[in-house]
Protein backbone atom coordinates (compact mmCIF):
# COMPACT_ATOMS: atom_id res chain seq x y z
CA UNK A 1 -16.16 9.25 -2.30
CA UNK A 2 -17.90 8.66 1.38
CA UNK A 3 -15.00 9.48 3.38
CA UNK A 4 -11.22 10.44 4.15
CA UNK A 5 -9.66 9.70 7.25
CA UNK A 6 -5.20 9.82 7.73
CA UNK A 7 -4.18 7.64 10.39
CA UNK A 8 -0.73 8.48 11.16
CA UNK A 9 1.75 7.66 10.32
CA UNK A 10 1.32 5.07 7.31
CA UNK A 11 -2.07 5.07 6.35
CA UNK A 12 -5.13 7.00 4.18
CA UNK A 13 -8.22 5.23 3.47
CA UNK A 14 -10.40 6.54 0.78
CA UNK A 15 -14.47 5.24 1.12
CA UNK A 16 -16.20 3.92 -2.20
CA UNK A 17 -19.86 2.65 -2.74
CA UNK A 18 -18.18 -0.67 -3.18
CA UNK A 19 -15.40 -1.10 -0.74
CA UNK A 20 -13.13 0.81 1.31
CA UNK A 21 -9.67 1.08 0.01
CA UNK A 22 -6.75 1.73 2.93
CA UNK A 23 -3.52 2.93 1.07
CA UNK A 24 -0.32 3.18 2.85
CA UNK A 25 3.15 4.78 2.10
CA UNK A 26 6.27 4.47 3.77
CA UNK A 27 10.01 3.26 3.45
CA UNK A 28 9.88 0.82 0.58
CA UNK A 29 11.84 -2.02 2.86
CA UNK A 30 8.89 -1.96 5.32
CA UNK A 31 5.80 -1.50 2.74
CA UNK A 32 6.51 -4.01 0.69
CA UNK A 33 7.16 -6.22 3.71
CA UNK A 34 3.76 -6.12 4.31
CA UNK A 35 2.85 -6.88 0.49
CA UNK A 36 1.69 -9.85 -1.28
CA UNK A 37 0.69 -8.96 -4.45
CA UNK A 38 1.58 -6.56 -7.01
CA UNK A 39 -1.67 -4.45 -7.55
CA UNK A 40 -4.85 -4.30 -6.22
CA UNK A 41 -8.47 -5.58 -7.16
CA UNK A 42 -8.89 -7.87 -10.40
CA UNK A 43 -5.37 -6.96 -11.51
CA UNK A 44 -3.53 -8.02 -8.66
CA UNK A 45 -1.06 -10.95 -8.85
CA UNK A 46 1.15 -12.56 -6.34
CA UNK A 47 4.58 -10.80 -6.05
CA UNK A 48 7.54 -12.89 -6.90
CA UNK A 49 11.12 -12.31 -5.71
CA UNK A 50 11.97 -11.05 -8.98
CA UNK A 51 9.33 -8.48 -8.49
CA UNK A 52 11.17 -7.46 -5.20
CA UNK A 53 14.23 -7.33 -6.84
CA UNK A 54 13.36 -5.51 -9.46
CA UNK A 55 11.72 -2.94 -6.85
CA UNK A 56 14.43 -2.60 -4.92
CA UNK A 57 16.71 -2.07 -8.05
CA UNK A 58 14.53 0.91 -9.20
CA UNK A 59 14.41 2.63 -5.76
CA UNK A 60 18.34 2.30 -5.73
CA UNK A 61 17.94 4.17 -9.27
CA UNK A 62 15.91 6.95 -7.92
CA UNK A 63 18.03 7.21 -4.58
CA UNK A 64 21.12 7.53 -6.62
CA UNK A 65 19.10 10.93 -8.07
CA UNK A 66 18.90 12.32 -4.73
CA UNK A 67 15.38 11.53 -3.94
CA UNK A 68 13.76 10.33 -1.33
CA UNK A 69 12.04 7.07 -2.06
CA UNK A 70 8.35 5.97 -0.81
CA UNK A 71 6.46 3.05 -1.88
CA UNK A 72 2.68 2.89 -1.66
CA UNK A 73 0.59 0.12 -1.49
CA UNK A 74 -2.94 -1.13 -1.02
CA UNK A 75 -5.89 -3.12 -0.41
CA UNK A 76 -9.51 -3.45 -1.12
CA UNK A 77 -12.08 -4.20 2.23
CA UNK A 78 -15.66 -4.40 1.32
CA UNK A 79 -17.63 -1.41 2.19
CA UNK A 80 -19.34 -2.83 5.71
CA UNK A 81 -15.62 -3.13 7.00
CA UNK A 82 -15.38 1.05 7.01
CA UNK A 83 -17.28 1.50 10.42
CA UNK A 84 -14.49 -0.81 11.82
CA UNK A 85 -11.68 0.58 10.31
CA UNK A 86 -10.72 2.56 12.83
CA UNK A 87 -10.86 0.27 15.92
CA UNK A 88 -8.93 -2.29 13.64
CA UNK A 89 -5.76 -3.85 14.27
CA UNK A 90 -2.63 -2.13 12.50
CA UNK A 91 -1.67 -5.89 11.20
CA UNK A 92 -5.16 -7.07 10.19
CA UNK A 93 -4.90 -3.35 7.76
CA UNK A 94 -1.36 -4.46 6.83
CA UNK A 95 -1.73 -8.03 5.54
CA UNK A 96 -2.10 -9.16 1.68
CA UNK A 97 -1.43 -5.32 0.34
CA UNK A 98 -0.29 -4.82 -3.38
CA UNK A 99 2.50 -2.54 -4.00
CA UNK A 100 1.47 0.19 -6.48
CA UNK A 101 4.47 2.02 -7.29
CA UNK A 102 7.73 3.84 -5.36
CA UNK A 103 7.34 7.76 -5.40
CA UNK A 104 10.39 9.44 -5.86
CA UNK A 105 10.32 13.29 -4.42
């Protein structure tokens, strides 16, 4: 790991030999929003409405429990794009994620 930086409120970006990987959690509406895929790196795949669906379903599951719900997400940026990170637009970080999972706590 080269580095760990938080950039408030959504965002944590963990530094690899091979690419810089920002990771973001947040209300699942507005995360997966931003999402395209389900995944990151050679397992992504586009997300379908039935993914969102299905999602959504499972975070009304876990709400009904009495937890809060959070879904993360991702994205892979080759390794040159961490010295940029942090001047770089919130949107440009927030495009063509992969939703990774909800987090009930």
């Amino acid at each position: 790991m080269i580095f760990f930086s938080v950039r408030p409120p959504l965002y944590a970006f963990l530094g690899r030999l091979s690419n810089v990987q920002p990771d973001m959690k947040g209300a699942v509406e507005r995360v997966l929003d931003r999402c395209s895929y389900i995944g990151i790196g050679e397992s992504r795949r586009p997300i379908t409405q039935e993914d969102r669906d299905s999602i959504i379903k499972h975070m009304g599951a876990l709400a009904d429990e009495g937890l809060r719900v959070l879904c993360l997400a991702g994205t892979q940026l080759p390794h040159a794009g961490k010295d940029s990170i942090k001047t770089a637009a919130r949107a440009d970080l927030e495009k063509d994620c992969g939703v990774l999972g909800l987090v009930g706590i």
